[in-house]
Every structure is written in C-alpha cells, then in structure tokens.
N, C-alpha and C. Protein backbone atom coordinates (compact mmCIF):
# COMPACT_ATOMS: atom_id res chain seq x y z
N UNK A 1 -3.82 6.83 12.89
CA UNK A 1 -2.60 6.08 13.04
C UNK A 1 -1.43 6.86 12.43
N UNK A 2 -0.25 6.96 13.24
CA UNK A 2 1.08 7.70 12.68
C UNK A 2 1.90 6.76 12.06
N UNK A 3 2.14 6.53 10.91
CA UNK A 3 3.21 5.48 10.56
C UNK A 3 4.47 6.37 9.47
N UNK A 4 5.25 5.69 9.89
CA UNK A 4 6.48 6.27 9.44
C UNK A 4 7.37 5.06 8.19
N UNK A 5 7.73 5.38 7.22
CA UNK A 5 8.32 4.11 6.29
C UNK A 5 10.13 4.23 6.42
N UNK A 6 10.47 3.68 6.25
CA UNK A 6 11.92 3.44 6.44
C UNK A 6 12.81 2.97 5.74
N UNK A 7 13.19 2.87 4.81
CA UNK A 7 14.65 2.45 3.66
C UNK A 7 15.47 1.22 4.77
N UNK A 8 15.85 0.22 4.27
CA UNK A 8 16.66 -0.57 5.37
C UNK A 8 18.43 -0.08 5.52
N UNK A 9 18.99 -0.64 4.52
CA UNK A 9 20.70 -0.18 3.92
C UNK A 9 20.57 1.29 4.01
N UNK A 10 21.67 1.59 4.33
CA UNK A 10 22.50 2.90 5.13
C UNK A 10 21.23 3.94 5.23
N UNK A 11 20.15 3.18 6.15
CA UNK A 11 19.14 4.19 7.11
C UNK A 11 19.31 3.60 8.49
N UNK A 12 18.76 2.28 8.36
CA UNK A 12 18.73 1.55 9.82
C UNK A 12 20.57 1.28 10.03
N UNK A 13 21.03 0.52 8.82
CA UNK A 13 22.01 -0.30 9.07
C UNK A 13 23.14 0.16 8.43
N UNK A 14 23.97 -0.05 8.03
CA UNK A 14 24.95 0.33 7.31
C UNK A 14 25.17 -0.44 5.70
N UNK A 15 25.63 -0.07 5.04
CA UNK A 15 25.08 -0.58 3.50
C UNK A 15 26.74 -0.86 2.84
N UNK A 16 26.23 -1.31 1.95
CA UNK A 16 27.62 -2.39 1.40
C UNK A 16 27.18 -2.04 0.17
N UNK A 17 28.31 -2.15 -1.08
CA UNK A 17 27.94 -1.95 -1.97
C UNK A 17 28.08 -3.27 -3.11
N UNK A 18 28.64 -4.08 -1.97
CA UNK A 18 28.33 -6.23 -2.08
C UNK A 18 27.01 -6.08 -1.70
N UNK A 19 26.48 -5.92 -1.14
CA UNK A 19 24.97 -6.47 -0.64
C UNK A 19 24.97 -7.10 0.59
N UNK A 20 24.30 -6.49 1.33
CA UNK A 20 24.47 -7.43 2.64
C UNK A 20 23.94 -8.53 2.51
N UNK A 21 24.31 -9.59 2.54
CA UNK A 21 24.76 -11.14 2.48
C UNK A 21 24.09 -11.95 3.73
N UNK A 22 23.99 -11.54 4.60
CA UNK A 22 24.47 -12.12 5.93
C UNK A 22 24.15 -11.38 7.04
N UNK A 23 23.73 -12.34 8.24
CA UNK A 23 23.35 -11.72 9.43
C UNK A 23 24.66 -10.94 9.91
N UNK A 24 26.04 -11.85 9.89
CA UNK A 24 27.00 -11.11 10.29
C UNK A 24 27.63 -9.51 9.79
N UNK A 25 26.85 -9.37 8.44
CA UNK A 25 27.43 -8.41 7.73
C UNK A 25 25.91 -7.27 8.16
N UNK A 26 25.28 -7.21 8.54
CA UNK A 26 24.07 -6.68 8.92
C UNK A 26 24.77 -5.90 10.61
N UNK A 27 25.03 -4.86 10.58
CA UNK A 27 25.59 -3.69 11.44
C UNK A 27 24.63 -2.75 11.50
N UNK A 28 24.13 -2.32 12.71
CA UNK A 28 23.01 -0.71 13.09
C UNK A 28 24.07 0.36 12.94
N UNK A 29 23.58 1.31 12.33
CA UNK A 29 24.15 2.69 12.36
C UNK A 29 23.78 3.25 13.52
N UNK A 30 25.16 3.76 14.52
CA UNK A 30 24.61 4.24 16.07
C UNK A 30 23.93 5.14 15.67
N UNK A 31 23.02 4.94 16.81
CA UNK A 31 21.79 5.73 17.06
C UNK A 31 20.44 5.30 16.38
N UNK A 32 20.50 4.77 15.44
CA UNK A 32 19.40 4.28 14.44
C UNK A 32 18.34 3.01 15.60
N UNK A 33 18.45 2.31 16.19
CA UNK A 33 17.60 1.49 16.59
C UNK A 33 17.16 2.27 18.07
N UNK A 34 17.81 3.11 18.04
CA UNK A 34 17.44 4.23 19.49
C UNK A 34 16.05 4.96 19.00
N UNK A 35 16.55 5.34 17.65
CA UNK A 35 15.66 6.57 17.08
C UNK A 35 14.38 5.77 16.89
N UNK A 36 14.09 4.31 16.65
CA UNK A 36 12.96 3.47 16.08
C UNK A 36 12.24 3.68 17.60
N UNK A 37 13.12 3.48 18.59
CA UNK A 37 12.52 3.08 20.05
C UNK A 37 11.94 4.33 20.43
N UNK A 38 12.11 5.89 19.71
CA UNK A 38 11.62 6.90 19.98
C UNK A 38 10.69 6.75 19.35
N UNK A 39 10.28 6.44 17.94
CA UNK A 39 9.23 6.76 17.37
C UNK A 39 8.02 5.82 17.75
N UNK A 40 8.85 4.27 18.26
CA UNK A 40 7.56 3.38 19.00
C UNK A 40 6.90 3.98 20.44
N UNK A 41 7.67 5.08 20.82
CA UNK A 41 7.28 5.19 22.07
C UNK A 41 6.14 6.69 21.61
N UNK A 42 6.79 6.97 20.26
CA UNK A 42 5.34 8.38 19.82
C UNK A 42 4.35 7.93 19.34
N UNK A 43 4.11 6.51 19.39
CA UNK A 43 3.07 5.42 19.20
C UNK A 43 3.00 5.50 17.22
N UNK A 44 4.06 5.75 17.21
CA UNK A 44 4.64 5.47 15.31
C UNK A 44 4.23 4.32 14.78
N UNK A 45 3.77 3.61 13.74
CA UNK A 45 4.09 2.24 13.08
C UNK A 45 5.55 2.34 12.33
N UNK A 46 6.23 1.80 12.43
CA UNK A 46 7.47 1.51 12.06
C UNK A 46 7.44 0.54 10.92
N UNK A 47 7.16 1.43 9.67
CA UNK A 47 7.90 -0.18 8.58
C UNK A 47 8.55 0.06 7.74
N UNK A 48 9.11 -0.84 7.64
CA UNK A 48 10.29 -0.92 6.16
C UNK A 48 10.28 -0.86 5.10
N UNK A 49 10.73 -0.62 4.05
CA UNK A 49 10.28 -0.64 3.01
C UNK A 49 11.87 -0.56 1.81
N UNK A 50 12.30 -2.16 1.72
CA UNK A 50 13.56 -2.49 1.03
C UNK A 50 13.47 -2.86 -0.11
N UNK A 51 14.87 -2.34 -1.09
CA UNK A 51 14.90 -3.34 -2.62
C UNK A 51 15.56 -4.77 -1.96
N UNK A 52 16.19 -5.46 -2.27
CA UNK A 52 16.58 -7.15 -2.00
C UNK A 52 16.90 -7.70 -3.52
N UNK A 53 17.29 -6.90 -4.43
CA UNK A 53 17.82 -7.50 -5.19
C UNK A 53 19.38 -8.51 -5.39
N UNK A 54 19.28 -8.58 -4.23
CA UNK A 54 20.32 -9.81 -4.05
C UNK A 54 19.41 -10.67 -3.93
N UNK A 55 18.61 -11.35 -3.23
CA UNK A 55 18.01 -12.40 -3.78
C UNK A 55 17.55 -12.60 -5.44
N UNK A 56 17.55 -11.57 -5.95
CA UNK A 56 17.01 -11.96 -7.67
C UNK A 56 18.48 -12.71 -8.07
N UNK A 57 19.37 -11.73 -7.58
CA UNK A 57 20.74 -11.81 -8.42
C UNK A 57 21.75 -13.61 -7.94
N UNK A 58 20.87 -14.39 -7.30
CA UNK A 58 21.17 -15.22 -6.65
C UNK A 58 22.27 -15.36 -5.23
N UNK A 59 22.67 -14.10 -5.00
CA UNK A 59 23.50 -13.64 -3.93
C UNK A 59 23.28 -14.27 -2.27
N UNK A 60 22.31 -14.11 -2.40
CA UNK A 60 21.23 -15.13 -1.02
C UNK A 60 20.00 -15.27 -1.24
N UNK A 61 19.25 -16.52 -0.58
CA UNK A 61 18.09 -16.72 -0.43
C UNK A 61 17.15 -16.06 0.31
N UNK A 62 16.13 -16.64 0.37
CA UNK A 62 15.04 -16.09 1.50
C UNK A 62 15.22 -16.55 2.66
N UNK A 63 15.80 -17.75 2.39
CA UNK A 63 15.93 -18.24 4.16
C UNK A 63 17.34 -17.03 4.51
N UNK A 64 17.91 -17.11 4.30
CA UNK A 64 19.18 -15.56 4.70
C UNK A 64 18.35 -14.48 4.24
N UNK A 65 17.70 -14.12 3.65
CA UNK A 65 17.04 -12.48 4.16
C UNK A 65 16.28 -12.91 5.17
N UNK A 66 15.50 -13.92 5.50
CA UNK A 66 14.81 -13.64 7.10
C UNK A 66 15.89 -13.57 7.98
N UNK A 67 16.71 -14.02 7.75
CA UNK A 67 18.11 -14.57 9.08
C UNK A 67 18.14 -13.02 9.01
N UNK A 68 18.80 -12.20 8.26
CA UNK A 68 19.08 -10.79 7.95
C UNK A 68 18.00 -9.82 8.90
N UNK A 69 17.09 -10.36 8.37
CA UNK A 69 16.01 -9.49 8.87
C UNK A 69 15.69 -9.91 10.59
N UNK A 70 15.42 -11.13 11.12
CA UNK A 70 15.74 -11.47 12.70
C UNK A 70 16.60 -11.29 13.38
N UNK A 71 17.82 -10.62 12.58
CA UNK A 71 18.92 -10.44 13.52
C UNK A 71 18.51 -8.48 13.52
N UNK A 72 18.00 -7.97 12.49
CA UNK A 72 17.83 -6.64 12.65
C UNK A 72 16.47 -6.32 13.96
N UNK A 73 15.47 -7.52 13.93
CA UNK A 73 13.82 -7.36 15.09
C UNK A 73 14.76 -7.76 15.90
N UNK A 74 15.91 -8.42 16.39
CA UNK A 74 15.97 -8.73 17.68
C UNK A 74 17.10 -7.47 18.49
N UNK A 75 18.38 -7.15 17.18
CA UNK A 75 18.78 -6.19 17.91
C UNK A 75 17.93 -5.16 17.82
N UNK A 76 16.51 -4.39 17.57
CA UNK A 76 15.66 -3.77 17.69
C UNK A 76 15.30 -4.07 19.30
N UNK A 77 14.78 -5.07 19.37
CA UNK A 77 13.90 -5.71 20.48
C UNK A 77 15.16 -5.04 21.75
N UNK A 78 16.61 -5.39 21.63
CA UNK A 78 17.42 -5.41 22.60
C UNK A 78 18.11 -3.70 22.73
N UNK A 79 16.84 -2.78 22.15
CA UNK A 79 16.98 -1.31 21.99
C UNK A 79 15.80 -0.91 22.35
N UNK A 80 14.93 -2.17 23.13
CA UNK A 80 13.75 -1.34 23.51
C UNK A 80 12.46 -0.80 22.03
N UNK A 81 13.31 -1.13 21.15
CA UNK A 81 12.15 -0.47 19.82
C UNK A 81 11.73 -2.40 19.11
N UNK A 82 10.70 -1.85 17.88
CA UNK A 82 10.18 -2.81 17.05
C UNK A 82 9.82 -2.35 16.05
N UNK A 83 10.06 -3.06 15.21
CA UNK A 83 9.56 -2.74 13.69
C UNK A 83 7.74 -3.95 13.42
N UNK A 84 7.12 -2.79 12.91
CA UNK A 84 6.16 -3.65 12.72
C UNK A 84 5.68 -4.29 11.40
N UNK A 85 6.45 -3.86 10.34
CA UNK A 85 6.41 -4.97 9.38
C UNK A 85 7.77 -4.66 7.90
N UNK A 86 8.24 -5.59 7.74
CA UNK A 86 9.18 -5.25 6.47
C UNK A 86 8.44 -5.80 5.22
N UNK A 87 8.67 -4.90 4.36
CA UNK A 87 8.15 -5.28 2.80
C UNK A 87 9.43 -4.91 2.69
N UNK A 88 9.46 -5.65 1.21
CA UNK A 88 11.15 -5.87 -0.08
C UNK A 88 10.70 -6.50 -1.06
N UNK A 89 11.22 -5.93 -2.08
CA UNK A 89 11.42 -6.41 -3.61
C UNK A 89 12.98 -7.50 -3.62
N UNK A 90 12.14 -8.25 -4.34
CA UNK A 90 12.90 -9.26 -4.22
C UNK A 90 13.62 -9.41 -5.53
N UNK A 91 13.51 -8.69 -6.46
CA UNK A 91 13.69 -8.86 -7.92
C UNK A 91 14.84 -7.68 -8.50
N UNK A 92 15.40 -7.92 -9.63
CA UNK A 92 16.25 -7.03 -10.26
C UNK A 92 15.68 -6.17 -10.90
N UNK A 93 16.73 -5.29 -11.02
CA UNK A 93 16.37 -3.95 -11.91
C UNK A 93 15.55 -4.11 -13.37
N UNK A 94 16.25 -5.45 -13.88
CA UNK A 94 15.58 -5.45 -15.26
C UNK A 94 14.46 -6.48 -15.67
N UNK A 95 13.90 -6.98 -14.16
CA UNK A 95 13.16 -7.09 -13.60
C UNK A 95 11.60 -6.50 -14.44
N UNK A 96 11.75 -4.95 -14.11
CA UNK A 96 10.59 -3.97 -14.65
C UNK A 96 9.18 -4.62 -13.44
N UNK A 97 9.45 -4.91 -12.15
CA UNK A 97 8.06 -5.33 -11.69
C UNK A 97 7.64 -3.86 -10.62
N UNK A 98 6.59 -3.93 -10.59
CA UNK A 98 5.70 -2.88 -9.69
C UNK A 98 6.76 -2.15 -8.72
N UNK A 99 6.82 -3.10 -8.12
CA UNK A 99 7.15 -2.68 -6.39
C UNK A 99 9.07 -2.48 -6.14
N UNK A 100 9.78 -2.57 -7.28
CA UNK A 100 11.24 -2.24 -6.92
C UNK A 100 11.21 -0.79 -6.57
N UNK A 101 11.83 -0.14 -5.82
CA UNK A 101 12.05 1.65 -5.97
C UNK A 101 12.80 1.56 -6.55
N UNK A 102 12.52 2.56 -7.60
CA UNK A 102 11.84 3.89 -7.65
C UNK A 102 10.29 3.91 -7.73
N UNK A 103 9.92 2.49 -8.44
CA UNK A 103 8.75 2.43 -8.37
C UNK A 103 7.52 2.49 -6.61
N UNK A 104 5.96 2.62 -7.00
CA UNK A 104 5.51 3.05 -6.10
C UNK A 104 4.29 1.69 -5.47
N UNK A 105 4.62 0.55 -6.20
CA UNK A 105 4.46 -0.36 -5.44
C UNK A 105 4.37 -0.91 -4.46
N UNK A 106 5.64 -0.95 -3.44
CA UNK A 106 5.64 -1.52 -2.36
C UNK A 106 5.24 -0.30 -1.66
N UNK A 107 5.35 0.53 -1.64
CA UNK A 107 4.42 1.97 -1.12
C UNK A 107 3.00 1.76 -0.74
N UNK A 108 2.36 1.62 -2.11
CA UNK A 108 1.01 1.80 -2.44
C UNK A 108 0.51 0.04 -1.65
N UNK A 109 1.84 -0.72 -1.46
CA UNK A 109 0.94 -2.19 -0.92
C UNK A 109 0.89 -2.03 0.69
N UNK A 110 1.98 -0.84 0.86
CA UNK A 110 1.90 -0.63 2.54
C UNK A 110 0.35 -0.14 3.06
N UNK A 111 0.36 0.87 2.03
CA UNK A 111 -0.98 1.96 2.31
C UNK A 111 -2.00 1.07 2.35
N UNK A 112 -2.02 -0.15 1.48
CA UNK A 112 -3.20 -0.84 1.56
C UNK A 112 -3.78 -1.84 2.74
N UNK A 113 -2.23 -2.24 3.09
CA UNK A 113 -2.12 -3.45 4.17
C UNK A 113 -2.65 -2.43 5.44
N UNK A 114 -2.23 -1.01 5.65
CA UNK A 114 -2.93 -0.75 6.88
C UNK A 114 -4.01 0.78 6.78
N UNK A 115 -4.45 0.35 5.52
CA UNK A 115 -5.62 1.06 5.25
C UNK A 115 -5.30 2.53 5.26
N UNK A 116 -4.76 3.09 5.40
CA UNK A 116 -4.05 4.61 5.31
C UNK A 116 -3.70 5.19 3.88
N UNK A 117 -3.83 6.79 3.95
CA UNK A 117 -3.30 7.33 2.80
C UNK A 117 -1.81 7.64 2.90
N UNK A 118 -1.09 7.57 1.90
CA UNK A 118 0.15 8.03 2.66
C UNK A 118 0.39 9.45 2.14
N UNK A 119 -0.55 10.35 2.05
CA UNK A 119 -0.10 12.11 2.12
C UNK A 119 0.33 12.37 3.44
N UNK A 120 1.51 12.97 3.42
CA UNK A 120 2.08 13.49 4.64
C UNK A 120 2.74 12.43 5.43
N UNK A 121 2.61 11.10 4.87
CA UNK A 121 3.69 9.98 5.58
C UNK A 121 5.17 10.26 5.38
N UNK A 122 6.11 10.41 6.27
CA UNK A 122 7.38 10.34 6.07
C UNK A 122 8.20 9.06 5.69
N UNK A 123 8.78 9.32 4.79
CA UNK A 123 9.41 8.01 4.02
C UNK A 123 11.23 8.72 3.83
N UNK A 124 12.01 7.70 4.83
CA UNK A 124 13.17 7.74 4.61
C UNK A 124 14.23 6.75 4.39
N UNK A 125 14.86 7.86 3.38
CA UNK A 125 15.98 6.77 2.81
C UNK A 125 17.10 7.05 2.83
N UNK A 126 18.28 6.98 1.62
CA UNK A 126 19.63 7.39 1.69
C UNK A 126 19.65 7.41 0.05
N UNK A 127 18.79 6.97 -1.05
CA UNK A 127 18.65 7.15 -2.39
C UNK A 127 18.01 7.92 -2.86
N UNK A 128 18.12 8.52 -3.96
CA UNK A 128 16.68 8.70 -4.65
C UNK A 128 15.83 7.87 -5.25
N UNK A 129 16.32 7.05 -5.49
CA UNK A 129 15.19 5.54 -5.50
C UNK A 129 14.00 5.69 -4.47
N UNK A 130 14.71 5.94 -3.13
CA UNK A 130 13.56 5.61 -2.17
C UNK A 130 12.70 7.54 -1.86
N UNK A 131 12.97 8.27 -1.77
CA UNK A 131 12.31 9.44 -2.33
C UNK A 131 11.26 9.65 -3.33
N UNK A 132 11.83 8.94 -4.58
CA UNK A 132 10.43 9.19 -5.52
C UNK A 132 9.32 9.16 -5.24
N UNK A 133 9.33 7.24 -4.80
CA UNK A 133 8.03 7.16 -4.85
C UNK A 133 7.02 7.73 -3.67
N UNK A 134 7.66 7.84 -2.54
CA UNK A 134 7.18 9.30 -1.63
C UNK A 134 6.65 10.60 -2.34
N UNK A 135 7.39 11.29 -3.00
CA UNK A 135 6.98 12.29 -4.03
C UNK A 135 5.53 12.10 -4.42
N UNK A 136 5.84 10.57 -5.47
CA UNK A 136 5.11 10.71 -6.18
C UNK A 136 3.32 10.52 -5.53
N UNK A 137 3.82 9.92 -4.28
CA UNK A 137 2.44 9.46 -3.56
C UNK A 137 2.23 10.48 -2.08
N UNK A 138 2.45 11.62 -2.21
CA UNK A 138 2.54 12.99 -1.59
C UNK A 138 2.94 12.55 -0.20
N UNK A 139 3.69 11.42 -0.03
CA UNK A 139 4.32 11.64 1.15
C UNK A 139 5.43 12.27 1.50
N UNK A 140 5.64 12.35 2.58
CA UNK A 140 7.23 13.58 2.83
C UNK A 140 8.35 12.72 2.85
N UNK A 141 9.02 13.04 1.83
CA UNK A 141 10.78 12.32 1.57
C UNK A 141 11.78 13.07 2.77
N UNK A 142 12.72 12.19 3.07
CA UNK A 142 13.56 12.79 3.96
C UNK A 142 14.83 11.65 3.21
N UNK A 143 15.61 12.79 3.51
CA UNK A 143 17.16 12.17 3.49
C UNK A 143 18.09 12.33 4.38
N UNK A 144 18.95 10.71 4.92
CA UNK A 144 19.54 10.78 5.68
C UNK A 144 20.99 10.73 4.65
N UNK A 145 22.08 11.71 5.86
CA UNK A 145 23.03 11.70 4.88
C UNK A 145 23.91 10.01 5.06
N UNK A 146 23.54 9.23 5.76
CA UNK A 146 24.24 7.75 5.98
C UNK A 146 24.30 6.85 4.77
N UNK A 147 24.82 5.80 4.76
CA UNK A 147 25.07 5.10 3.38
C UNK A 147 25.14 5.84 2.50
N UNK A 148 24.04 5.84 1.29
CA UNK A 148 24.37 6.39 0.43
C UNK A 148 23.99 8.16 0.09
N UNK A 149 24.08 8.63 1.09
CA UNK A 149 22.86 9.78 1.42
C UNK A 149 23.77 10.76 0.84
N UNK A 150 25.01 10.74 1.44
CA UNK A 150 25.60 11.99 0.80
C UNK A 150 25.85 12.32 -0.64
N UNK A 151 25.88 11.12 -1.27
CA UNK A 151 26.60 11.10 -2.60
C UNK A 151 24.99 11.43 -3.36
N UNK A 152 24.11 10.95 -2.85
CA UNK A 152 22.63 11.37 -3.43
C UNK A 152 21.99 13.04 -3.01
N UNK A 153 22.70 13.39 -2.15
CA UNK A 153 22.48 14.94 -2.09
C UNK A 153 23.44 15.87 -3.15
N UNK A 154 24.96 15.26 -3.78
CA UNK A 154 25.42 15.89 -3.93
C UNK A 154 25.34 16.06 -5.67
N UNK A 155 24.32 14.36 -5.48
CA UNK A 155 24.38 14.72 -7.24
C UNK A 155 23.05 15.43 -7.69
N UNK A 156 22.07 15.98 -6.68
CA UNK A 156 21.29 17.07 -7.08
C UNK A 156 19.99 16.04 -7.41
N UNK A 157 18.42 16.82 -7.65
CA UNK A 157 17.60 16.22 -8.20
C UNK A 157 16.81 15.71 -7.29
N UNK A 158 17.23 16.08 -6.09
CA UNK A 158 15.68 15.57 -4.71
C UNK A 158 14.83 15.90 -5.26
N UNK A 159 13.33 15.43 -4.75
CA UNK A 159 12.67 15.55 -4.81
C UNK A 159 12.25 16.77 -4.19
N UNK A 160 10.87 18.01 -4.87
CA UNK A 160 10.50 19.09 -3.98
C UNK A 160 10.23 18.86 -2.44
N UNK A 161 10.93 19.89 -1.48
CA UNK A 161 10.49 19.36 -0.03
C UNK A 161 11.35 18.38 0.44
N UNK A 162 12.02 17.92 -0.03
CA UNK A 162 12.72 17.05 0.46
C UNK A 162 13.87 17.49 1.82
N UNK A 163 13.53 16.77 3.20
CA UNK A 163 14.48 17.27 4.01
C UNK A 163 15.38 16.47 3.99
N UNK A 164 16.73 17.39 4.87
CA UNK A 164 17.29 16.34 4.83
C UNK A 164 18.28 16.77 6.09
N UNK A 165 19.05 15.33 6.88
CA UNK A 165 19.30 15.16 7.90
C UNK A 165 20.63 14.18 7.85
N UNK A 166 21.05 14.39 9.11
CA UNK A 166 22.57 13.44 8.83
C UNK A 166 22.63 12.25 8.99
N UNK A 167 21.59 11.51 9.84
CA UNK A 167 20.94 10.28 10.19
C UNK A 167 19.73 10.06 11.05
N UNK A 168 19.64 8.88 11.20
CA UNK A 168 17.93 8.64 11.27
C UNK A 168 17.81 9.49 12.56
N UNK A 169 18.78 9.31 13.60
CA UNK A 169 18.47 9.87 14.57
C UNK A 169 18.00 11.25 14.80
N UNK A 170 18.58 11.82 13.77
CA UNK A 170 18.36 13.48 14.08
C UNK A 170 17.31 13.81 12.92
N UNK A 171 17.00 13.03 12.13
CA UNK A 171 15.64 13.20 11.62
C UNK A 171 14.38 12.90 12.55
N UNK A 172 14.97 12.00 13.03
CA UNK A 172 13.55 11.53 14.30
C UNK A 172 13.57 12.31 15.03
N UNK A 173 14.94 12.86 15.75
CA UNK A 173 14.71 13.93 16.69
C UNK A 173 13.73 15.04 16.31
N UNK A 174 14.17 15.76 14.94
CA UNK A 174 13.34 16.79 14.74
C UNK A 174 11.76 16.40 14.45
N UNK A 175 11.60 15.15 13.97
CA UNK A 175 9.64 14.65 13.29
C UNK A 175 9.30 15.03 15.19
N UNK A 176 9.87 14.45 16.10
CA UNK A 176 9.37 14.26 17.48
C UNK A 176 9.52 16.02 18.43
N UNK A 177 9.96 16.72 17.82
CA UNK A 177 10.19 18.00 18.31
C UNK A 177 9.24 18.35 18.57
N UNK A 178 8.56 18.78 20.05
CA UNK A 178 7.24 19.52 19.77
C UNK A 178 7.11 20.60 19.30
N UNK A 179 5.55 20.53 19.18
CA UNK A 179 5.71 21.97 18.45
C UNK A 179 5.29 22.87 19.73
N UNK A 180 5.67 24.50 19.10
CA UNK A 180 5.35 25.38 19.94
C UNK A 180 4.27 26.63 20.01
N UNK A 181 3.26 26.27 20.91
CA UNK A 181 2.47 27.21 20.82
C UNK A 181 2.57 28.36 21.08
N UNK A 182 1.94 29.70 20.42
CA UNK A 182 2.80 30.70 20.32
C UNK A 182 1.37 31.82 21.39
C-alpha cells in the first residue's frame, strides 16, 4: 500500500494565523485538491494528519471542525480526489499529550490504523512541527513553501533530506514523475 500523510493549514488549504474557525474561512490552495486527485489516481492513501488546537483553546467545537472538515471531503469529492482519513490533535501546546506535532503520535496512530511502517512514507507540511516527527519515524519530510513554508525554510533547521517544493502540487508532480530506465 502507498500512503502519503498530509499537514491540513497552508498544505491543502490556506492557513490563518486566527485559526480557521469555519467552513467559510476554509479556502483550497489552487492546485492542492488537483494534486490529491493525482495521487488517488496513483492508487495513494491520502491522510491527514492536523494540530486543532483551536478546539482546546475554545475557538470552535467539534461539531465546526467536522463542518471544516466536510466542506474540505466535498470540495475534494468536486475535484475528482478523496481523502481517506483525517487524524488531529485536539489539544494545546501545554497540553504535553502524545499526538500534538512535533510530537510522533498521531504518526505512529496512523501507522497502526493501517498496519504499515512509515520508513519512506512522505509526510508534508508547511512547519517544522510537521517534519519532525517524519524524521524521527524515517519517513520522508517534504516542505511546501505555502502557508507557513517559507518562513520555516528561512529560519533554517529542516530536518536531514528534507525536500522541498513550492506547493503541494509540484511536490506531487515530482513523487508521481516516473522514473527512468536507463
């Protein structure tokens, strides 16, 4: 099985530094739900893998992160692509629980839910939050330069190997590049 992990805020969507709140405030970065519909069609698993500390911080509930999240599967659905499952930390920073990134929690609960190792899984984000725990669990970090991508390339400290790309699209382009036999 090929599965690919995904950062939600400024990878898929565009990121706020309020918190996206709201289905209405929930925007695709062009090209991003194109690039999902490429990787469902390279027979990819597509999942997510978000912090949501706006729900700790009382900012919104769960019933508005699903709203959040059904308005992201359906404009998916209306791009021809699908996501096949979102995990999120729901908790704050000072929090200290397993699964927030940087930590390797919600990682290690993906790997479990579909039985896979994740060496060599690509995991992308726009933080170094979401990099580490890739690192640390030998999957391949990629950085998109969207949301917060640039300002996390420029303050140094990727992770080894770490690629990096201007958005999801042209990271997917290149994972889907064939290769060439010589």
């Amino acid at each position: 099985m090929k599965l690919i992990i995904l950062d939600r805020d400024g990878v898929i969507n565009f990121d706020s530094d309020q918190f996206i709140k709201s289905p209405a405030e929930w925007r695709p970065i062009p090209g991003s739900l194109e690039a999902i519909a490429r990787l469902n069609q390279a027979d990819y698993r597509v999942v997510v893998a978000t912090n949501q500390s706006g729900v700790g911080r009382g900012l919104f509930d769960m019933a508005m992160l699903n709203a959040i999240h059904d308005k992201m599967h359906k404009a998916c659905a209306l791009a021809g692509a699908y996501i096949d499952a979102v995990f999120f930390c729901p908790h704050t920073a000072d929090s200290h629980c397993d699964c927030r990134k940087p930590n390797t929690g919600m990682l290690t609960e993906i790997a479990a839910r579909y039985s896979v190792s994740l060496v060599g899984v690509p995991v992308v984000g726009d933080s170094l939050r979401d990099l580490q725990p890739a690192a640390v669990l030998n999957a391949n970090p990629y950085l998109v330069l969207t949301g917060k991508g640039q300002n996390t390339q420029d303050a140094g400290g990727l992770p080894v190997g770490t690629q990096v790309f201007s958005d999801l699209a042209a990271m997917v382009g290149e994972l889907l590049k064939p290769v060439r036999q010589e």
